[in-house]
PDB file of N, CA and C in Angstrom:
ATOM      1  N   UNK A   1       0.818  -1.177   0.000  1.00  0.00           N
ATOM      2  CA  UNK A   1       0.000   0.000   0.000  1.00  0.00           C
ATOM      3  C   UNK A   1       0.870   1.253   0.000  1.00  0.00           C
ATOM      4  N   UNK A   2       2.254   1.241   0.670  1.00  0.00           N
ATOM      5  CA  UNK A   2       2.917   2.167   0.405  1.00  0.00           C
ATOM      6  C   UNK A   2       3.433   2.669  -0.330  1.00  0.00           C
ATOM      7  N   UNK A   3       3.600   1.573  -1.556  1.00  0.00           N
ATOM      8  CA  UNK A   3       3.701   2.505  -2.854  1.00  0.00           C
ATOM      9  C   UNK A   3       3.193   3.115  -3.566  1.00  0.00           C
ATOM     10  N   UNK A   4       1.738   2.493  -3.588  1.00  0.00           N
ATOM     11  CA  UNK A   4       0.540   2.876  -4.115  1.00  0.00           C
ATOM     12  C   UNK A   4       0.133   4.694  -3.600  1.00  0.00           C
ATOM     13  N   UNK A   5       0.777   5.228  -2.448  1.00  0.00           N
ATOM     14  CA  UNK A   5       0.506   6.372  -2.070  1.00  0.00           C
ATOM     15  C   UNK A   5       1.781   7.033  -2.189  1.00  0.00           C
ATOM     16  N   UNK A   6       3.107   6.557  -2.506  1.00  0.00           N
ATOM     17  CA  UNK A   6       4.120   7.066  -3.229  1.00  0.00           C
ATOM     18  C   UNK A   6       3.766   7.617  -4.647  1.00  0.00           C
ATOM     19  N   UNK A   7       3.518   6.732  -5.301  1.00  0.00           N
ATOM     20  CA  UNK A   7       2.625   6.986  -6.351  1.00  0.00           C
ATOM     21  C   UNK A   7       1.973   7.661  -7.021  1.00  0.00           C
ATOM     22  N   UNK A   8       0.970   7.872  -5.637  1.00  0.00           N
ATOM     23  CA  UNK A   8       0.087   9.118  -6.726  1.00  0.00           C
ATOM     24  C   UNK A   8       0.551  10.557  -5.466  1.00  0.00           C
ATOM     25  N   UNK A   9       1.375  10.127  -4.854  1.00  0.00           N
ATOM     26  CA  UNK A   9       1.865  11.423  -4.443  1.00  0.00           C
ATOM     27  C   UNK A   9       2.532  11.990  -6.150  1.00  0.00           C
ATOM     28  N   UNK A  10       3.644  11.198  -6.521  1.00  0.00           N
ATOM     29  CA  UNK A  10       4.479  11.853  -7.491  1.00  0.00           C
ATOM     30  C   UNK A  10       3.505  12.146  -8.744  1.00  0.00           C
ATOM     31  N   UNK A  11       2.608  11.768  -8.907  1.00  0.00           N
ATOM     32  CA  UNK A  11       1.412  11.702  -9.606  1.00  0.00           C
ATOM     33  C   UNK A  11       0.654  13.294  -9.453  1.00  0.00           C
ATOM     34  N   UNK A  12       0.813  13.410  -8.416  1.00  0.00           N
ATOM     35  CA  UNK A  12       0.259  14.591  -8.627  1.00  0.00           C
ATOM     36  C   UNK A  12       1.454  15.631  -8.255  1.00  0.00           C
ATOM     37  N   UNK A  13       2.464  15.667  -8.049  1.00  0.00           N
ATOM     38  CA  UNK A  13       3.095  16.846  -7.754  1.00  0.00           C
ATOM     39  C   UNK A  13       3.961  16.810  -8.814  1.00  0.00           C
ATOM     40  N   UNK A  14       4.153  15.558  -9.942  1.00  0.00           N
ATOM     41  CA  UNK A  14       4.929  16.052 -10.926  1.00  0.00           C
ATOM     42  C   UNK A  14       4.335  15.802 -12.237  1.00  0.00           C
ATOM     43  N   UNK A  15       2.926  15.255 -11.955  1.00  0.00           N
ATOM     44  CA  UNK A  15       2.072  14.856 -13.226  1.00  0.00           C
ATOM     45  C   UNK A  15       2.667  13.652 -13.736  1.00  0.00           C
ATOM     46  N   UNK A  16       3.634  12.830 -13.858  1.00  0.00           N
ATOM     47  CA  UNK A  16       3.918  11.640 -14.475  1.00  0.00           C
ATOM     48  C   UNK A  16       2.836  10.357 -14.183  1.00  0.00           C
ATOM     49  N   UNK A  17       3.186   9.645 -15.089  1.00  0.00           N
ATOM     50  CA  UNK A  17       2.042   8.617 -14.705  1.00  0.00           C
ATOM     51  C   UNK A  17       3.233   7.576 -14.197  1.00  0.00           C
ATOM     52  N   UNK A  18       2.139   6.450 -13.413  1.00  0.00           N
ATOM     53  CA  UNK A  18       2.708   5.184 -12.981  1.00  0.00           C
ATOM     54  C   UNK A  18       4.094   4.826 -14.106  1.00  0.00           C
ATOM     55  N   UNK A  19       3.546   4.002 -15.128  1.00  0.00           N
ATOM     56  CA  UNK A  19       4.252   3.757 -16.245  1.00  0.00           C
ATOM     57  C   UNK A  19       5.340   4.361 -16.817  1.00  0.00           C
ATOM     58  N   UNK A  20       5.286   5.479 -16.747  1.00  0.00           N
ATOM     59  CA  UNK A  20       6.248   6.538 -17.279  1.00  0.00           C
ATOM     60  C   UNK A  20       7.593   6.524 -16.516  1.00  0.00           C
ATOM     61  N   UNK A  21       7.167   5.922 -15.177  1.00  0.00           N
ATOM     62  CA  UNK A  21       7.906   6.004 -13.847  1.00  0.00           C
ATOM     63  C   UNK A  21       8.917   5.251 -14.167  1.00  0.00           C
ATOM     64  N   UNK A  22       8.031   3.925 -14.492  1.00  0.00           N
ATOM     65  CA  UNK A  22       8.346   2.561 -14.351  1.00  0.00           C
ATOM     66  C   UNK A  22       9.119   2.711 -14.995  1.00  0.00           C
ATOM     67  N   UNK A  23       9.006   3.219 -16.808  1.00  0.00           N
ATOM     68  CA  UNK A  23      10.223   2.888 -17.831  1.00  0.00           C
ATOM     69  C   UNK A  23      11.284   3.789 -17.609  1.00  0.00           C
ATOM     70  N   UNK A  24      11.256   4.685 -17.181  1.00  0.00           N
ATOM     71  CA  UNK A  24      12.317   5.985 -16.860  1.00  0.00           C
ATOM     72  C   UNK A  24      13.545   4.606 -15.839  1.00  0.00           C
ATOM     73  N   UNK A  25      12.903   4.282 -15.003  1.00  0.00           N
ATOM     74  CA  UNK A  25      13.474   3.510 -13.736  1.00  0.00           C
ATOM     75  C   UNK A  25      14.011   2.387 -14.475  1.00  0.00           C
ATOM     76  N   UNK A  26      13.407   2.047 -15.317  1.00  0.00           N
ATOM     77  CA  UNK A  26      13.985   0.715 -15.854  1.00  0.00           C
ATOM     78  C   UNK A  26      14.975   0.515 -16.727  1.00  0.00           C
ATOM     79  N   UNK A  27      14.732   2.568 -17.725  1.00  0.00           N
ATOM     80  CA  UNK A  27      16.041   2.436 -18.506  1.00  0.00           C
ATOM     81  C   UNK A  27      17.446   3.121 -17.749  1.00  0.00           C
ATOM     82  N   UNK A  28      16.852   3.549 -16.724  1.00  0.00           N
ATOM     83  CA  UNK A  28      18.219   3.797 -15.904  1.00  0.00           C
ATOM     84  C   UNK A  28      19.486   2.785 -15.991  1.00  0.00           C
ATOM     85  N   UNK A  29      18.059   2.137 -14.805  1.00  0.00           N
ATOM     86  CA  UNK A  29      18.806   0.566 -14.234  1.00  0.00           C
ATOM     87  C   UNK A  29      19.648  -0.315 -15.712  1.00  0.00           C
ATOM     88  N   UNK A  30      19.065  -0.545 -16.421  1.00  0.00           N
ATOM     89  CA  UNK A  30      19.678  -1.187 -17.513  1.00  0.00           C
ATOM     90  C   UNK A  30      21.521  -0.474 -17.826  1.00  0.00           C
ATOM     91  N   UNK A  31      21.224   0.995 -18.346  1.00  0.00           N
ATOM     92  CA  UNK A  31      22.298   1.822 -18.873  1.00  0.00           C
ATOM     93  C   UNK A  31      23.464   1.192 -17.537  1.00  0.00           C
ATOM     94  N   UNK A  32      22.621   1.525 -16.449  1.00  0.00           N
ATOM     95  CA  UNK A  32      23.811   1.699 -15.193  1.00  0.00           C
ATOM     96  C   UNK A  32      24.255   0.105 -15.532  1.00  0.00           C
ATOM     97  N   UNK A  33      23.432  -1.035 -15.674  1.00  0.00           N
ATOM     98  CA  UNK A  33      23.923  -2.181 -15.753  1.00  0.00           C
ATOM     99  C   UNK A  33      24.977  -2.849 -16.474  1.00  0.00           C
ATOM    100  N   UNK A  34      24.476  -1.753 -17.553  1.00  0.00           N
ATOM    101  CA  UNK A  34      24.880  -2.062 -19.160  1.00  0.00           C
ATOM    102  C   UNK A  34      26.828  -2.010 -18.585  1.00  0.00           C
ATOM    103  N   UNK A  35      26.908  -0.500 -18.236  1.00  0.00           N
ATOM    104  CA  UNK A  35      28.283   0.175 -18.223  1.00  0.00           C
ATOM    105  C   UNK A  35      29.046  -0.643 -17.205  1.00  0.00           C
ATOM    106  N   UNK A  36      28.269  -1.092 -15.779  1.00  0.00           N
ATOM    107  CA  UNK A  36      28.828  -1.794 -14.823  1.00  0.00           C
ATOM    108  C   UNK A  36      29.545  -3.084 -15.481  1.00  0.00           C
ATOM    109  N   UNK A  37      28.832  -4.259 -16.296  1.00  0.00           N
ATOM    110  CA  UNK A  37      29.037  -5.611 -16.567  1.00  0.00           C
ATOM    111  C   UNK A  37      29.566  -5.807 -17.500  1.00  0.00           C
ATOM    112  N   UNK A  38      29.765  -4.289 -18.658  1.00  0.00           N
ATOM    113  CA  UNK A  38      30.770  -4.604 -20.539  1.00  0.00           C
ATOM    114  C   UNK A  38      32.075  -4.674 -19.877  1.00  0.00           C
ATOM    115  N   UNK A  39      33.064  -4.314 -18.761  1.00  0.00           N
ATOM    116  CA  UNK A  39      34.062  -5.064 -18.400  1.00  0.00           C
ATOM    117  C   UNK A  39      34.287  -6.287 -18.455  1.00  0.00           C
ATOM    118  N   UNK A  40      32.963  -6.623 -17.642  1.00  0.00           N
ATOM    119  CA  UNK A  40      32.904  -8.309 -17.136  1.00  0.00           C
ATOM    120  C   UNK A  40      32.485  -8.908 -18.718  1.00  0.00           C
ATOM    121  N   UNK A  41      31.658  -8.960 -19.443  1.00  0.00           N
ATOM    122  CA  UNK A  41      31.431  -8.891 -20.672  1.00  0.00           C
ATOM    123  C   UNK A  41      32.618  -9.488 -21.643  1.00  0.00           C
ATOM    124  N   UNK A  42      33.661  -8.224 -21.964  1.00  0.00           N
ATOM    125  CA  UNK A  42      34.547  -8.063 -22.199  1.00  0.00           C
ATOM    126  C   UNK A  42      35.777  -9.495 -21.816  1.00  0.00           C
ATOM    127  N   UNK A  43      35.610  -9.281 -20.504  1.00  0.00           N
ATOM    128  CA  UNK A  43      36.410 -10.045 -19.988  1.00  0.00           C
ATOM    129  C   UNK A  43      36.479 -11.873 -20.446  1.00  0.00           C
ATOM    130  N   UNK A  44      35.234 -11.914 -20.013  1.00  0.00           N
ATOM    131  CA  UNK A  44      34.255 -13.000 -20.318  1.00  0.00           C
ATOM    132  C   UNK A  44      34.882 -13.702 -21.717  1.00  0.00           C
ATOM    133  N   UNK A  45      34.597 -12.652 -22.585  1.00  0.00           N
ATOM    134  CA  UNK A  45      34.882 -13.237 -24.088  1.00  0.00           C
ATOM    135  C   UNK A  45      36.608 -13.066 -24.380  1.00  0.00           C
ATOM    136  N   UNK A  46      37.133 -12.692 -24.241  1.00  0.00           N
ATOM    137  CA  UNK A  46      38.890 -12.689 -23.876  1.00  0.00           C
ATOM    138  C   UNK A  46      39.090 -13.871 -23.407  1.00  0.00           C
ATOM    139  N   UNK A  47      38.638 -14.657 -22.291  1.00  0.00           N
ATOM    140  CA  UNK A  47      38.783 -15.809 -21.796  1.00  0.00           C
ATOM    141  C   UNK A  47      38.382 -16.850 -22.426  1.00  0.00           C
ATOM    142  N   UNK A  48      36.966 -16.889 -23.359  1.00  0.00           N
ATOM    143  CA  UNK A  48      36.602 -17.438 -24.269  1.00  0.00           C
ATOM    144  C   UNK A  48      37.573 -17.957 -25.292  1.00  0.00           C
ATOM    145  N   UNK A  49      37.901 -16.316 -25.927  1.00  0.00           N
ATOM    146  CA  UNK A  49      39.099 -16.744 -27.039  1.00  0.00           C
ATOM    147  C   UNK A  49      39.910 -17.577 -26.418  1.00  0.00           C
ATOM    148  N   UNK A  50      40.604 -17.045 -25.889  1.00  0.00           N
ATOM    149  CA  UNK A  50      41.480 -18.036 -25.143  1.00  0.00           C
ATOM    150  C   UNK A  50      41.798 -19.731 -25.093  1.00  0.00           C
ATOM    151  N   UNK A  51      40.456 -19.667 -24.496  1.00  0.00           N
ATOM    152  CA  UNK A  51      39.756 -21.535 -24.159  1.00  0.00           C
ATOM    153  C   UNK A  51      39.863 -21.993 -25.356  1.00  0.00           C
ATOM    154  N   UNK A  52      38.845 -21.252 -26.401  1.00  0.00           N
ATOM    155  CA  UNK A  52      38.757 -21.882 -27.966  1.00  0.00           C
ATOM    156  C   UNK A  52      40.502 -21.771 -28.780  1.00  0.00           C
ATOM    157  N   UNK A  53      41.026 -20.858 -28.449  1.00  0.00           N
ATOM    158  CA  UNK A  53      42.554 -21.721 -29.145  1.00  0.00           C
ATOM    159  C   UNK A  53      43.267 -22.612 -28.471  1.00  0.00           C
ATOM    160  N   UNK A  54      43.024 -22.838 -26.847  1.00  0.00           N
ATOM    161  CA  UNK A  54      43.716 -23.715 -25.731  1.00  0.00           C
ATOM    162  C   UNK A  54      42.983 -25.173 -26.418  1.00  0.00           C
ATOM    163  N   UNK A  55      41.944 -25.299 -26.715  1.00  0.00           N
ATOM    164  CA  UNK A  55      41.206 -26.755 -27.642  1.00  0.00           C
ATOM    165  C   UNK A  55      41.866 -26.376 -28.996  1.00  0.00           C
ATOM    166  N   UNK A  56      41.954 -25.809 -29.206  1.00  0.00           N
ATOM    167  CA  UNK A  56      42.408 -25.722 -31.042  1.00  0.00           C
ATOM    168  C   UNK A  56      43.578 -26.615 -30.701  1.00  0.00           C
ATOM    169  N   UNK A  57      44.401 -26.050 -29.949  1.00  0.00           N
ATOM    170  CA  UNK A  57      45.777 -26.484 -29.901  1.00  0.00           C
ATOM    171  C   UNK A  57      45.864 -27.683 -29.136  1.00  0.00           C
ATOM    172  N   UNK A  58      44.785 -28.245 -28.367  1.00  0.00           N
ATOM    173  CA  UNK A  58      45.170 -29.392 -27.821  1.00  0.00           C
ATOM    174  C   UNK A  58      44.541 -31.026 -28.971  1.00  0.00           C
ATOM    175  N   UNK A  59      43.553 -29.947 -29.879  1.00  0.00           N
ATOM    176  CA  UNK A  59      42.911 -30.961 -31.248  1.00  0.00           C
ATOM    177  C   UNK A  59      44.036 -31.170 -32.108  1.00  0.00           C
ATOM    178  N   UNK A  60      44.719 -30.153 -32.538  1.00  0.00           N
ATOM    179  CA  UNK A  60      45.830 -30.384 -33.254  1.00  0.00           C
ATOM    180  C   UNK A  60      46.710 -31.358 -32.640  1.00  0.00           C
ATOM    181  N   UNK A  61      47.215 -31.366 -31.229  1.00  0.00           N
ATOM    182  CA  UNK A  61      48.061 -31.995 -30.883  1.00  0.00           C
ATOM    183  C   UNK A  61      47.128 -33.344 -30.915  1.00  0.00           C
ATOM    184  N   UNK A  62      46.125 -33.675 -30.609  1.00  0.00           N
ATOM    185  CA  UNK A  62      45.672 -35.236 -30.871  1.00  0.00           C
ATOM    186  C   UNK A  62      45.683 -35.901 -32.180  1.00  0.00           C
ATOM    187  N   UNK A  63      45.304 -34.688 -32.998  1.00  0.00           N
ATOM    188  CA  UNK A  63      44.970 -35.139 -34.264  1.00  0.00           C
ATOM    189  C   UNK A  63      46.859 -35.804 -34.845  1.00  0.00           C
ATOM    190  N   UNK A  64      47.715 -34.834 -34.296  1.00  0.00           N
ATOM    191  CA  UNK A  64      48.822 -35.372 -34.502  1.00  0.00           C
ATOM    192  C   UNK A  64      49.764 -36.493 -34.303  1.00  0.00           C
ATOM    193  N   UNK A  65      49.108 -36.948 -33.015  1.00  0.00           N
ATOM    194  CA  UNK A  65      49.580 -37.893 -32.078  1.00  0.00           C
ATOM    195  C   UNK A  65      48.613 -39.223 -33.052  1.00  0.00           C
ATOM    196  N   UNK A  66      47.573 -38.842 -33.133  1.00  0.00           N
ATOM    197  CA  UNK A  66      46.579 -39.972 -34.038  1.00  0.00           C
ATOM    198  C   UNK A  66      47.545 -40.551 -35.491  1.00  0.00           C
ATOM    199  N   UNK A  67      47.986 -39.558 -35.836  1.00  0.00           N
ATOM    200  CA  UNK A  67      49.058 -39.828 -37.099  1.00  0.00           C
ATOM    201  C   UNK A  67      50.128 -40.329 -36.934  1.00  0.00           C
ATOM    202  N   UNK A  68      50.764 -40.071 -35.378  1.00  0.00           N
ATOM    203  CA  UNK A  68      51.839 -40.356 -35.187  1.00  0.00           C
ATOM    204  C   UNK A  68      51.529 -42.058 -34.542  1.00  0.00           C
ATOM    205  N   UNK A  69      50.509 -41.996 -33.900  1.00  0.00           N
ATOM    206  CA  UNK A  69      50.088 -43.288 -33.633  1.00  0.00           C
ATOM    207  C   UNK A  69      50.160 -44.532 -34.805  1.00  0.00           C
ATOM    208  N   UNK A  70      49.243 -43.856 -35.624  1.00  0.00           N
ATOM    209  CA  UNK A  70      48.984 -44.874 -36.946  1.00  0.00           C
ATOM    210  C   UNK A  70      50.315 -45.382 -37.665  1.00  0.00           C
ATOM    211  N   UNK A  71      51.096 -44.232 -37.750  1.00  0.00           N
ATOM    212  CA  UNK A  71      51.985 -44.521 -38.740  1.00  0.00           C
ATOM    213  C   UNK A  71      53.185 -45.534 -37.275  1.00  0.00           C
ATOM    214  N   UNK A  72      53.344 -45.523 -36.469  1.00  0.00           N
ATOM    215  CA  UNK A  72      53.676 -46.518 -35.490  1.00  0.00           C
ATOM    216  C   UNK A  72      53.114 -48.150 -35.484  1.00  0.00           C
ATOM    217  N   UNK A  73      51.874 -47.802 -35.189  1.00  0.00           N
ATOM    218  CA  UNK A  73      50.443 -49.386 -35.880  1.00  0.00           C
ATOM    219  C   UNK A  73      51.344 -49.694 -37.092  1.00  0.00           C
ATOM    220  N   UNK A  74      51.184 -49.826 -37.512  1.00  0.00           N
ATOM    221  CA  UNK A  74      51.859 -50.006 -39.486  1.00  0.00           C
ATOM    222  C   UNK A  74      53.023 -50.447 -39.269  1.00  0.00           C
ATOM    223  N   UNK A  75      54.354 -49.787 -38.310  1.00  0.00           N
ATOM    224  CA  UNK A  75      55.465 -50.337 -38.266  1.00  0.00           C
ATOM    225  C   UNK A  75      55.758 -50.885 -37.269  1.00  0.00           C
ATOM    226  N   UNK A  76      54.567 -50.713 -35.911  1.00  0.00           N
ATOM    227  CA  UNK A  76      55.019 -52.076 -34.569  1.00  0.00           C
ATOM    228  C   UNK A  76      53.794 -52.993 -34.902  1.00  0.00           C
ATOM    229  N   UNK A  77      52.979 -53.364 -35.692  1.00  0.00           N
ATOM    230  CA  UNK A  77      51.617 -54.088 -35.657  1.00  0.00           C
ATOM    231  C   UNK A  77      51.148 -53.977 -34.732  1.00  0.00           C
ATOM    232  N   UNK A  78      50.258 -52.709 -34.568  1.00  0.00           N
ATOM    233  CA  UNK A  78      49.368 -52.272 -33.491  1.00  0.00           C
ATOM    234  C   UNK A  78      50.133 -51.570 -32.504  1.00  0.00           C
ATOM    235  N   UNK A  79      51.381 -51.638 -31.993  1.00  0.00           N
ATOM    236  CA  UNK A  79      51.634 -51.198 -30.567  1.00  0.00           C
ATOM    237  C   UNK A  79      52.014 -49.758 -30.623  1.00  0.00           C
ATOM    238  N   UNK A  80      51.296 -49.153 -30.268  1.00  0.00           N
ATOM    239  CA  UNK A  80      51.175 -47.753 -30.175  1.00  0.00           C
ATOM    240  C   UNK A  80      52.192 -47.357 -28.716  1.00  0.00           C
ATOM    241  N   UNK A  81      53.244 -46.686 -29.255  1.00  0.00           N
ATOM    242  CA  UNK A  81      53.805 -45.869 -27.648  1.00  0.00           C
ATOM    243  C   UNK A  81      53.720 -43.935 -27.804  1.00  0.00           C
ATOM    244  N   UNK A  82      53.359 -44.053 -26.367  1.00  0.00           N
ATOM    245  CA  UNK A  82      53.150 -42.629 -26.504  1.00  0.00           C
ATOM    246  C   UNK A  82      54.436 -42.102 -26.011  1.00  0.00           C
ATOM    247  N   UNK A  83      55.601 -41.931 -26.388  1.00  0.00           N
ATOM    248  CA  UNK A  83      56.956 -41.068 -25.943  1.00  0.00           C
ATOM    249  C   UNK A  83      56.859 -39.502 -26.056  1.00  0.00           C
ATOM    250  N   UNK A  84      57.356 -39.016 -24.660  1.00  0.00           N
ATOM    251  CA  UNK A  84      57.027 -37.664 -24.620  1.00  0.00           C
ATOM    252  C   UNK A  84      55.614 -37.262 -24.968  1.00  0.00           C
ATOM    253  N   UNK A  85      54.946 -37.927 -24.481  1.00  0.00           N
ATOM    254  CA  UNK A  85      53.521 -37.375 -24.309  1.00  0.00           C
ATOM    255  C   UNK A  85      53.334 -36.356 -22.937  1.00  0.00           C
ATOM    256  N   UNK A  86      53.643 -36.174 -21.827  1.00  0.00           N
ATOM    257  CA  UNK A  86      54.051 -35.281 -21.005  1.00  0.00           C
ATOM    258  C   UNK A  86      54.429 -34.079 -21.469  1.00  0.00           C
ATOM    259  N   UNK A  87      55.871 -34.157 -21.966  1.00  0.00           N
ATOM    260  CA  UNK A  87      56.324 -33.301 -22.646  1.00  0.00           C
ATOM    261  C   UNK A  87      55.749 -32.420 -23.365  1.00  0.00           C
ATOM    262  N   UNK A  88      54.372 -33.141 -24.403  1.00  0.00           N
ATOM    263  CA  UNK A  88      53.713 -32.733 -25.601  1.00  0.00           C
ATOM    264  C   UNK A  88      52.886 -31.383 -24.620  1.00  0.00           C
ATOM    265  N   UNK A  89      52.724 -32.043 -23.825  1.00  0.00           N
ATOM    266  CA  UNK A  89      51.100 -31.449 -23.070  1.00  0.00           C
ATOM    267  C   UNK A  89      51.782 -30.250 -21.676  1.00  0.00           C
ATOM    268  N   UNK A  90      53.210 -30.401 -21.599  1.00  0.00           N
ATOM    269  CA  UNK A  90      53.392 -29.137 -20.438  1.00  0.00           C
ATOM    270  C   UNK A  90      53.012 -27.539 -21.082  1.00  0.00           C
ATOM    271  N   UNK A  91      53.071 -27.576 -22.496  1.00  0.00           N
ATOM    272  CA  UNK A  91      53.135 -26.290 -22.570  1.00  0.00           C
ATOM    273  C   UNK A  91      51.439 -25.415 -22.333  1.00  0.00           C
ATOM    274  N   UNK A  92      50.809 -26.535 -22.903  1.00  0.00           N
ATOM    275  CA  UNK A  92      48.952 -26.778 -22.870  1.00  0.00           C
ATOM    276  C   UNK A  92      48.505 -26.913 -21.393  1.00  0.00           C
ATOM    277  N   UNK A  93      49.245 -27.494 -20.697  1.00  0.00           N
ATOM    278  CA  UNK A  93      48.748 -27.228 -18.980  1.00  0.00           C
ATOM    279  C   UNK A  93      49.227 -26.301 -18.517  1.00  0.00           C
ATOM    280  N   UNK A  94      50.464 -25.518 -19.222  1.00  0.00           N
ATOM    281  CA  UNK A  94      50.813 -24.428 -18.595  1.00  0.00           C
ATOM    282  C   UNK A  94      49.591 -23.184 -18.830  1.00  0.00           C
ATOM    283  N   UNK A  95      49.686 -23.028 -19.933  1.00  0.00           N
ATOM    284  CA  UNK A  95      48.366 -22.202 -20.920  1.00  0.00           C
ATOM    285  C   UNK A  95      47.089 -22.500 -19.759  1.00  0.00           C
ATOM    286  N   UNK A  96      46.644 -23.546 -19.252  1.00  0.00           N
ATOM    287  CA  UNK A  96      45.111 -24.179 -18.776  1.00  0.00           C
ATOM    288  C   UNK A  96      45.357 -23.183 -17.198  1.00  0.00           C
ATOM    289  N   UNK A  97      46.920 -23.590 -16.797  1.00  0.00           N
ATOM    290  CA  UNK A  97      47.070 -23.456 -15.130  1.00  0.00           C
ATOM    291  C   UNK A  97      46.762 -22.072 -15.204  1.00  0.00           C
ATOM    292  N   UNK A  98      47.775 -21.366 -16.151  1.00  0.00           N
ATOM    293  CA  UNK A  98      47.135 -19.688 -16.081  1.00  0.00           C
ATOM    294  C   UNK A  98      45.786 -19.329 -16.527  1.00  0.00           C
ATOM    295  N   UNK A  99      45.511 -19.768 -17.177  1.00  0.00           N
ATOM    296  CA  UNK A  99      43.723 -19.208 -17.406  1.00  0.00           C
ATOM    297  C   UNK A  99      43.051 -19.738 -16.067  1.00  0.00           C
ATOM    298  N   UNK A 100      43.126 -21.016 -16.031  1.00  0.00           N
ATOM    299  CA  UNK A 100      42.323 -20.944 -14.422  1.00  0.00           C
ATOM    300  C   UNK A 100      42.784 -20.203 -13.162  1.00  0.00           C
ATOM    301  N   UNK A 101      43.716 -19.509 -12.906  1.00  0.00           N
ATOM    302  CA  UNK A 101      44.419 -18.536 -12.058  1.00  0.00           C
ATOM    303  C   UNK A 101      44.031 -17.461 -12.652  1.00  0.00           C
ATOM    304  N   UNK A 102      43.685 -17.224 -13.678  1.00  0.00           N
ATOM    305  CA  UNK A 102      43.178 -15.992 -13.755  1.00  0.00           C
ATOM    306  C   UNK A 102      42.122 -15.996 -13.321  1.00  0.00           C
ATOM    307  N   UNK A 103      41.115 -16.797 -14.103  1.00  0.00           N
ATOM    308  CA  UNK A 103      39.725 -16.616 -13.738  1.00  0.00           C
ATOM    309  C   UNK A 103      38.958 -16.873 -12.453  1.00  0.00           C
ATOM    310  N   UNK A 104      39.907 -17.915 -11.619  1.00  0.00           N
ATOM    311  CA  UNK A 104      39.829 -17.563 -10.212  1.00  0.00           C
ATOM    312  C   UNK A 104      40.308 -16.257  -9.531  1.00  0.00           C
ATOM    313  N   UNK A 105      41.406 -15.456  -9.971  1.00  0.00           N
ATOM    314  CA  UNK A 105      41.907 -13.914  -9.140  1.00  0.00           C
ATOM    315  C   UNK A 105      40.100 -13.240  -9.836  1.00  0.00           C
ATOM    316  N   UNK A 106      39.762 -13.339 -10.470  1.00  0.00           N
ATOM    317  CA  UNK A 106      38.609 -12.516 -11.154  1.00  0.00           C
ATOM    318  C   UNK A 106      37.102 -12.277 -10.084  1.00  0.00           C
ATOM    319  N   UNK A 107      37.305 -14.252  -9.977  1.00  0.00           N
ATOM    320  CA  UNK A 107      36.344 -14.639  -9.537  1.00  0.00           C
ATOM    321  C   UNK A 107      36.427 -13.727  -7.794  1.00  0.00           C
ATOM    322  N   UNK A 108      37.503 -13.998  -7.063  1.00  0.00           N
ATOM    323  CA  UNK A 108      37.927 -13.672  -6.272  1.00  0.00           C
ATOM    324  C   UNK A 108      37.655 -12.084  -5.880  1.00  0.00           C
ATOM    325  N   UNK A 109      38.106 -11.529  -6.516  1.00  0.00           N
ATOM    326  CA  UNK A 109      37.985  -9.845  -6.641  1.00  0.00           C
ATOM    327  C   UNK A 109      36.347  -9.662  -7.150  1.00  0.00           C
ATOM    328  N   UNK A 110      35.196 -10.435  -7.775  1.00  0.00           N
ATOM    329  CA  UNK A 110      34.108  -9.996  -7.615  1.00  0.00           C
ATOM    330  C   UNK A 110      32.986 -10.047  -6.474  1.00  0.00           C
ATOM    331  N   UNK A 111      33.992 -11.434  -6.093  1.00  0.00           N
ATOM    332  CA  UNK A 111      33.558 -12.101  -4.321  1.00  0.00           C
ATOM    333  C   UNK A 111      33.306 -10.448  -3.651  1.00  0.00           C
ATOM    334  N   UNK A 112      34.658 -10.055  -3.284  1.00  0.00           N
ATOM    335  CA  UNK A 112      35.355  -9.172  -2.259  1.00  0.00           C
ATOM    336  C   UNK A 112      34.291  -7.822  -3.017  1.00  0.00           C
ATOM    337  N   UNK A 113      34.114  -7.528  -3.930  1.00  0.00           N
ATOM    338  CA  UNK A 113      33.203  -6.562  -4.371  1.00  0.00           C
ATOM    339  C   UNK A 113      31.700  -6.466  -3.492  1.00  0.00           C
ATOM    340  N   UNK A 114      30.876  -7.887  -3.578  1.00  0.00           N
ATOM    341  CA  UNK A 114      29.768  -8.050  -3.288  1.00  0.00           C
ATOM    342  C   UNK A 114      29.473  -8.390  -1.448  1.00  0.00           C
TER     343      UNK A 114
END
């Protein structure tokens, strides 16, 4: 009920209607939203890229290892060894360890915000 007499207080001392209120209030809130979250936004899709070449590069490396496999099959009959497979993959977990350290310091600092 208390808004309802908020209401037509502003209703009559500034002539606006209900509605008028409403969308004024709503495109505020949005703009203010808008400007607050295109960081996070921003951010968001940076990390994205990221991820999508961190799989690019870990498809390539399978797809390679698949070749390198086969053409092994063919000359051990079947016995596939994976040598330096570790090796293959430190530089790709290094790439993974920092993106998830990032996006945890992120996560972290929006914690401490709220």
């Amino acid at each position: 009920m208390g808004m309802e007499k908020f209401y037509s207080n502003v209703r009559q001392k500034l002539g606006l209607e209900k509605e008028e209120l409403k969308n004024e209030l709503k495109e505020e809130v949005v703009e203010e939203l808008r400007v607050e979250f295109e960081e996070e936004i921003s951010y968001i899709e940076a990390q994205m890229k990221e991820y999508e070449q961190l799989v690019a590069e870990v498809n390539h490396l399978m797809a390679k290892m698949r070749r390198k496999g086969l053409v092994n099959n063919q000359e051990k009959q079947k016995n596939i060894k994976m040598q330096g497979f570790d090796e293959d993959l430190e530089p790709l977990r290094s790439k993974l360890r920092k993106l998830e350290e990032s996006m945890q310091q992120r996560l972290d600092e929006q914690k401490a915000y709220s």
